[in-house]
N, C-alpha and C. Protein backbone atom coordinates (compact mmCIF):
# COMPACT_ATOMS: atom_id res chain seq x y z
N UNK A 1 23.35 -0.53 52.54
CA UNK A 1 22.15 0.28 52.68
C UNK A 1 22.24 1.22 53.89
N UNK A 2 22.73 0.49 54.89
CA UNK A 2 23.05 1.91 56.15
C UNK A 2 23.82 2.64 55.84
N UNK A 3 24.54 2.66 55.30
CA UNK A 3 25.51 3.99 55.08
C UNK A 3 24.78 5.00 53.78
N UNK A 4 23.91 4.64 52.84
CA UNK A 4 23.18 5.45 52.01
C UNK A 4 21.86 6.09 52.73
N UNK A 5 21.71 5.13 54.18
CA UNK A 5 20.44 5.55 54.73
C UNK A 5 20.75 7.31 55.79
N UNK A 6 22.54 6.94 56.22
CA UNK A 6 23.04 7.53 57.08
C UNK A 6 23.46 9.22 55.95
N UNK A 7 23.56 8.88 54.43
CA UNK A 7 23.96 10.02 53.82
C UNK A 7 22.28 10.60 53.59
N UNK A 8 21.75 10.09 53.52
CA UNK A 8 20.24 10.56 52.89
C UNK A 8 19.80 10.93 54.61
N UNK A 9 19.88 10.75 55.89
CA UNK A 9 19.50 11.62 57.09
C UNK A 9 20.51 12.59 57.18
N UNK A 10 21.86 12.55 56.40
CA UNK A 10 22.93 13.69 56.83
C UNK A 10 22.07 14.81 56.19
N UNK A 11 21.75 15.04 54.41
CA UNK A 11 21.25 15.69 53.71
C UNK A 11 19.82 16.23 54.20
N UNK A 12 19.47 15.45 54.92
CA UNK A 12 18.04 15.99 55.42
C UNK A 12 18.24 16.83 56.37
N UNK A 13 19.30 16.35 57.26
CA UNK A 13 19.46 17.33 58.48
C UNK A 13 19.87 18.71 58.30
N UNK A 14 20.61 18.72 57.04
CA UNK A 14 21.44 19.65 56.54
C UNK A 14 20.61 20.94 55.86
N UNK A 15 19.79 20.00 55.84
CA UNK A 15 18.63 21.51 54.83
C UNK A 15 17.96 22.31 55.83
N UNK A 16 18.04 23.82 55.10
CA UNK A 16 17.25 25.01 56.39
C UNK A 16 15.86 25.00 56.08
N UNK A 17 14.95 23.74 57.09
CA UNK A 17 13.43 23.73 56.95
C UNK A 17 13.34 24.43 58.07
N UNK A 18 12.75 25.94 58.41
CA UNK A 18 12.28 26.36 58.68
C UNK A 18 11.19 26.28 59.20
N UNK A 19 9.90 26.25 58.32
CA UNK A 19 8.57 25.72 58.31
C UNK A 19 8.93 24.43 57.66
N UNK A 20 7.74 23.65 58.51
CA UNK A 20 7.64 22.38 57.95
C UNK A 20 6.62 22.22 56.59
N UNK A 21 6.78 23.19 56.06
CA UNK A 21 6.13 23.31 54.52
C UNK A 21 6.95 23.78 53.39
N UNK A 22 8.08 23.46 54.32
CA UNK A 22 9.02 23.87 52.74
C UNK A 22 9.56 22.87 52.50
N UNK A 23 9.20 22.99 50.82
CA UNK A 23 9.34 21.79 49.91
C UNK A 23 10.82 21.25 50.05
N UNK A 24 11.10 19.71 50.01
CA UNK A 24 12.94 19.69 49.82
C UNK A 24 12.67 19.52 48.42
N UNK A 25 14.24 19.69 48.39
CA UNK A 25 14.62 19.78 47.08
C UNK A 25 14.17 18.37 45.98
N UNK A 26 14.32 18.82 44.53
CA UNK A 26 13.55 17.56 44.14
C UNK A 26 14.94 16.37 43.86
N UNK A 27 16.55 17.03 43.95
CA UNK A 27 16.91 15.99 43.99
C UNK A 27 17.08 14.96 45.07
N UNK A 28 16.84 15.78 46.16
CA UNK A 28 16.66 14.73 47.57
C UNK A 28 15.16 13.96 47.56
N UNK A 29 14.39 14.46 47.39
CA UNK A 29 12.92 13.93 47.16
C UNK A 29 13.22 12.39 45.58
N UNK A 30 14.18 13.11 44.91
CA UNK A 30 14.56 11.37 43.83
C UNK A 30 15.38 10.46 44.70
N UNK A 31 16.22 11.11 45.28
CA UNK A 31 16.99 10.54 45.86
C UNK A 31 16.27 9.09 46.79
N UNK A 32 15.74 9.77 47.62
CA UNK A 32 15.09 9.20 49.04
C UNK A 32 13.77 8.27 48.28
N UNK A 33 13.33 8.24 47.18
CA UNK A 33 12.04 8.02 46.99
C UNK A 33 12.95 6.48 45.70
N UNK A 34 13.95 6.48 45.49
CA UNK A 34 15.03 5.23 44.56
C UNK A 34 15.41 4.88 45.50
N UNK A 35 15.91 5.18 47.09
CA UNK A 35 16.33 4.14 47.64
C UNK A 35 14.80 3.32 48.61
N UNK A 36 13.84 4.44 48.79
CA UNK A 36 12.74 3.63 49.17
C UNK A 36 12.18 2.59 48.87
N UNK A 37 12.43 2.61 47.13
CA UNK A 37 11.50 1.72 46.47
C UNK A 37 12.95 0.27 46.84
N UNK A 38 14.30 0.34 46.54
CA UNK A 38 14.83 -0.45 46.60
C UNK A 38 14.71 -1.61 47.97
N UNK A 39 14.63 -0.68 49.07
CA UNK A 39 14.34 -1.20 50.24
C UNK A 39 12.76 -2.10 50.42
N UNK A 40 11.67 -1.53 49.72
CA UNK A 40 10.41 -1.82 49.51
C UNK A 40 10.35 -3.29 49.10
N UNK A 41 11.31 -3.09 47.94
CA UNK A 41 11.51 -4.42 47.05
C UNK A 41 12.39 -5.35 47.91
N UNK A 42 12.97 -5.37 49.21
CA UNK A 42 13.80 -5.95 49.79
C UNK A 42 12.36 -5.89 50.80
N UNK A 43 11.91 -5.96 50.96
CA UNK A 43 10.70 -6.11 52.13
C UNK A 43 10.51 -5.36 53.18
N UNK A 44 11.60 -4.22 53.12
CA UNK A 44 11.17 -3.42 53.86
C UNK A 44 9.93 -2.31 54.31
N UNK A 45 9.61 -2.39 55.54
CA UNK A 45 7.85 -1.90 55.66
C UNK A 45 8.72 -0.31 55.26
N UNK A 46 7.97 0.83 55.48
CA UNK A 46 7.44 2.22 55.46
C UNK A 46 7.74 2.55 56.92
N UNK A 47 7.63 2.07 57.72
CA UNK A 47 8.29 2.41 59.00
C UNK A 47 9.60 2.31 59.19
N UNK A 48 10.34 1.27 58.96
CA UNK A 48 11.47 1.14 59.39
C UNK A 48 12.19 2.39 58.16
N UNK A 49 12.13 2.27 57.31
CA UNK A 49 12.60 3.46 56.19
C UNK A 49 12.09 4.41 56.59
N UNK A 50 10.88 5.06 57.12
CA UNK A 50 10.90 6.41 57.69
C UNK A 50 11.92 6.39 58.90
N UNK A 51 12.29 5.54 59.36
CA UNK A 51 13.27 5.74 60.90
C UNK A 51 14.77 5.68 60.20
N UNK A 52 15.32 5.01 59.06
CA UNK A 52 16.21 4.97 58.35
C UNK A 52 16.64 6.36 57.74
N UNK A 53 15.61 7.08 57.22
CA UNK A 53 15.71 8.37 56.43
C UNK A 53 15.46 9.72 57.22
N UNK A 54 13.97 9.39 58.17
CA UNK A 54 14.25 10.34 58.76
C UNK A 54 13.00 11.51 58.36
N UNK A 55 12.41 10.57 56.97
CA UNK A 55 11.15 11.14 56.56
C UNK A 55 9.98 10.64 56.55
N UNK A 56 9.31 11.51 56.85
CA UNK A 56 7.50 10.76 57.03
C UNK A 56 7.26 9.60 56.29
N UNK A 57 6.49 8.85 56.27
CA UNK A 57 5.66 7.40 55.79
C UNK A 57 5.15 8.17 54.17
N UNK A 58 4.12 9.35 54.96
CA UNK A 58 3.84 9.96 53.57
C UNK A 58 3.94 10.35 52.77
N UNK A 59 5.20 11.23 52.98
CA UNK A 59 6.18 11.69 51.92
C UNK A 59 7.07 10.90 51.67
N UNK A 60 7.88 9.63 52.24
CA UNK A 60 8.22 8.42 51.41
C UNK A 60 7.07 7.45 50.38
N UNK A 61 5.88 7.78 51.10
CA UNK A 61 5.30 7.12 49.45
C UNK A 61 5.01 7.69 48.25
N UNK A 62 4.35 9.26 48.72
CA UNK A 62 4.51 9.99 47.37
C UNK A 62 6.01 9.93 46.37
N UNK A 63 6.79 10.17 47.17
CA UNK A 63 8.10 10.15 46.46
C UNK A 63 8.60 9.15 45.77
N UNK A 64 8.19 7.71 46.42
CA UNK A 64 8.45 6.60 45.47
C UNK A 64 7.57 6.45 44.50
N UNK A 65 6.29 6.54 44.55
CA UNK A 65 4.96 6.65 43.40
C UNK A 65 5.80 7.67 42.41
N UNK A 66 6.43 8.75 42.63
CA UNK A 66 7.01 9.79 42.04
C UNK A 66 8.35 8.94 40.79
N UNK A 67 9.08 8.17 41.47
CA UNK A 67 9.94 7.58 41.00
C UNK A 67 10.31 6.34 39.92
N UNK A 68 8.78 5.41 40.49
CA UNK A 68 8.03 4.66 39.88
C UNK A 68 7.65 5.20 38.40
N UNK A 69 6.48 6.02 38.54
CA UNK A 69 5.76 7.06 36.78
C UNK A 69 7.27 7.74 36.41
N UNK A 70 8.18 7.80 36.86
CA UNK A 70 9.06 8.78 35.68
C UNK A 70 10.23 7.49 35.02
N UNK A 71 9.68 6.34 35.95
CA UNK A 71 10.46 5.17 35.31
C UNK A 71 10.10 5.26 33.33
N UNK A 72 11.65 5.17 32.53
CA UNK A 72 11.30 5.52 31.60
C UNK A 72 10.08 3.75 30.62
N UNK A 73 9.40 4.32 30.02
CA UNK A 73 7.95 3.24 29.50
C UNK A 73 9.55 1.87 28.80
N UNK A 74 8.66 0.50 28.64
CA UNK A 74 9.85 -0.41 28.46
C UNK A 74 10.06 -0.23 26.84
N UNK A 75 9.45 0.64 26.14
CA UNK A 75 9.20 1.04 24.43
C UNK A 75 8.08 0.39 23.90
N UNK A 76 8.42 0.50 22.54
CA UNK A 76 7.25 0.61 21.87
C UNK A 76 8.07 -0.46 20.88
N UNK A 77 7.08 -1.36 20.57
CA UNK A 77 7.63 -2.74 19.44
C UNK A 77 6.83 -2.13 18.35
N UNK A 78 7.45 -2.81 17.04
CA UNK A 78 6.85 -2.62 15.97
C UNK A 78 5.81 -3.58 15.58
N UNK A 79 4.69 -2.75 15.04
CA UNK A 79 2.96 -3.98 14.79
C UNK A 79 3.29 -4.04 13.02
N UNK A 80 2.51 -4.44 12.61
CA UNK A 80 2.29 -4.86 11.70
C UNK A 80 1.08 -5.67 11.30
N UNK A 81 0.15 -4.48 10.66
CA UNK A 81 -1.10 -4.77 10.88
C UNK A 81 -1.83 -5.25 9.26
N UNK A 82 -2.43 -6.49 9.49
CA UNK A 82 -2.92 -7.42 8.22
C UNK A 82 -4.37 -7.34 8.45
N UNK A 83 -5.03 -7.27 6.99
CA UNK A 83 -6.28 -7.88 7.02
C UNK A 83 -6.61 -9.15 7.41
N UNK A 84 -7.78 -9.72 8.25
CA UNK A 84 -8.34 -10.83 8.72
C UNK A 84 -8.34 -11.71 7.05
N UNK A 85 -7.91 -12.86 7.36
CA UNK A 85 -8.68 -13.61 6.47
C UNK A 85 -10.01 -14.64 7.15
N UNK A 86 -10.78 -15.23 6.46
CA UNK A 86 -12.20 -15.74 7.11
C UNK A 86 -11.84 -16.64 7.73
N UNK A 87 -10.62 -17.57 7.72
CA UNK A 87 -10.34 -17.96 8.48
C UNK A 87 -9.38 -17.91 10.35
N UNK A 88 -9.54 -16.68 10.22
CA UNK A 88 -9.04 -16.32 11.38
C UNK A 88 -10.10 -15.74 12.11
N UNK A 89 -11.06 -15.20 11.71
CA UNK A 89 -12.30 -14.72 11.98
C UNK A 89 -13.11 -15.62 12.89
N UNK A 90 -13.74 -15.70 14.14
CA UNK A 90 -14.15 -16.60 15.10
C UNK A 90 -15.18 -16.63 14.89
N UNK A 91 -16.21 -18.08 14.96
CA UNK A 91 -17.54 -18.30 14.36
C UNK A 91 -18.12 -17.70 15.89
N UNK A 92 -19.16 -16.84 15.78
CA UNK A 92 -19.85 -16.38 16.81
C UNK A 92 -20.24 -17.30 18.09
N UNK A 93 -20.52 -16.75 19.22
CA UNK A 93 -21.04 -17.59 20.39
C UNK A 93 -22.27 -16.99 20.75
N UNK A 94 -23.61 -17.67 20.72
CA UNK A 94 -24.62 -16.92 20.99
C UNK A 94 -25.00 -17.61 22.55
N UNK A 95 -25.33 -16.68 23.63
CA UNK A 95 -25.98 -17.53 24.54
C UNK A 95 -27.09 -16.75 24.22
N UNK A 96 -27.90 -17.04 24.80
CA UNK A 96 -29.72 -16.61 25.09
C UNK A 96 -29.88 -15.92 25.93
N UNK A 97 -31.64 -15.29 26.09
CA UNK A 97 -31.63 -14.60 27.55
C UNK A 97 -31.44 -15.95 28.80
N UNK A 98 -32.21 -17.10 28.35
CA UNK A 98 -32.28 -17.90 29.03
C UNK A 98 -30.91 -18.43 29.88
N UNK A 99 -29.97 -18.43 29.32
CA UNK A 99 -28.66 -18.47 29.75
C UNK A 99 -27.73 -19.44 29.02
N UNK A 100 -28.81 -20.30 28.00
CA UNK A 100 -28.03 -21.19 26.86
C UNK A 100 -27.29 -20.63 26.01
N UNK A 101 -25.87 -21.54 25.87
CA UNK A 101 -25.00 -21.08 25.45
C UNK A 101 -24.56 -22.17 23.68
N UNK A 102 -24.75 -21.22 22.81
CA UNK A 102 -24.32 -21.87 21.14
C UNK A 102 -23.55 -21.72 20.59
N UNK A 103 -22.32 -22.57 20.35
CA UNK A 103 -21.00 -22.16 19.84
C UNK A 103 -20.80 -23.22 18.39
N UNK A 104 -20.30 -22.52 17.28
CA UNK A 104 -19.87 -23.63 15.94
C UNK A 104 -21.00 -23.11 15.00
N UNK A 105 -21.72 -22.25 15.09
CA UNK A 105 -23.14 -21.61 13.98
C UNK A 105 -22.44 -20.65 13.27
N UNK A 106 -22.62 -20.77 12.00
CA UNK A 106 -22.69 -19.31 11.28
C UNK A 106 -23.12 -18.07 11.70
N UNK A 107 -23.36 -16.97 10.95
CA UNK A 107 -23.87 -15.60 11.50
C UNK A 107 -25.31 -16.02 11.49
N UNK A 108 -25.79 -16.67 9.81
CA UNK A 108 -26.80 -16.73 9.84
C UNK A 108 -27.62 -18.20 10.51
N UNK A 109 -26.87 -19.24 11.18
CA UNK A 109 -27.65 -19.94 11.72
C UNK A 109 -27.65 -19.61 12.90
N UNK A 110 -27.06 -18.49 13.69
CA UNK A 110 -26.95 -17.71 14.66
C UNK A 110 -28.43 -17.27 14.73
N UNK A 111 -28.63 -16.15 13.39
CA UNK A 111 -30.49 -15.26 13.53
C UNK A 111 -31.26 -16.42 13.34
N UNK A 112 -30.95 -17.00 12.41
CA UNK A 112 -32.02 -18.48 12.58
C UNK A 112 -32.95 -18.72 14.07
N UNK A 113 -31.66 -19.33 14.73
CA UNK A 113 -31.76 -19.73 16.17
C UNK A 113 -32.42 -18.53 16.44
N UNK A 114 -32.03 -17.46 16.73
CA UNK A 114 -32.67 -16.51 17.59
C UNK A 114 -34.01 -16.10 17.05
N UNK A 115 -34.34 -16.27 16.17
CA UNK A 115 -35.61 -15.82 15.55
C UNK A 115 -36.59 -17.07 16.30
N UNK A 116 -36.11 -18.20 16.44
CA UNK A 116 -36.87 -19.63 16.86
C UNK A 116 -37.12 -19.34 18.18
N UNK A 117 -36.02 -18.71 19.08
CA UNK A 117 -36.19 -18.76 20.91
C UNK A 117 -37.05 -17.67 21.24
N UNK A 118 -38.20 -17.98 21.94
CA UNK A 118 -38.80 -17.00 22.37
C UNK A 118 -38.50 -16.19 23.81
């Protein structure tokens, strides 16, 4: 890791920032923001990697947040979607205003009940 920390401050040093508002490049910004997160995941704080790299706290977290969302999604599985039969269908749970709670009733001994509680 020091010697990737020592190529990623060579590259930084190396660029003509002028103003401190010019953007780096976005492959140094992937760069710096994949070895952040690696270090992150090794327990490293945000300080010691800004002193490692050489770049702000803030722009090492945007950059890893950056690195993180373009992680590609883990896919998409195939569904396969069935009609309910009545037995898979869950017999309702009624609680009350009161705060009583009725589980194992039909729909209709469900309105039953509720028609009875005032």
């Amino acid at each position: 890791m020091e010697s990737e920390a020592r190529v990623i401050r060579d590259m930084v040093a190396a660029l003509d920032r002028r103003l401190p508002t010019t953007p780096y490049p976005a492959e140094i910004r992937h760069r710096v923001g994949r070895y952040a997160q690696r270090r992150r995941d090794q327990g490293c704080s945000w300080h010691a990697i800004a002193r490692e790299t050489g770049i702000s706290i803030n722009a090492l977290q945007k950059w890893t947040a950056a690195v993180r969302e373009s992680r590609p999604p883990t896919g998409l599985v195939p569904v396969q979607i069935r009609p309910c039969s009545e037995e898979t269908i869950p017999a309702p749970v009624l609680i009350t205003p009161g705060g009583y709670r009725v589980e194992g009733l039909d729909l209709a001994g469900c309105a039953l009940l509720l028609q009875s509680v005032p």
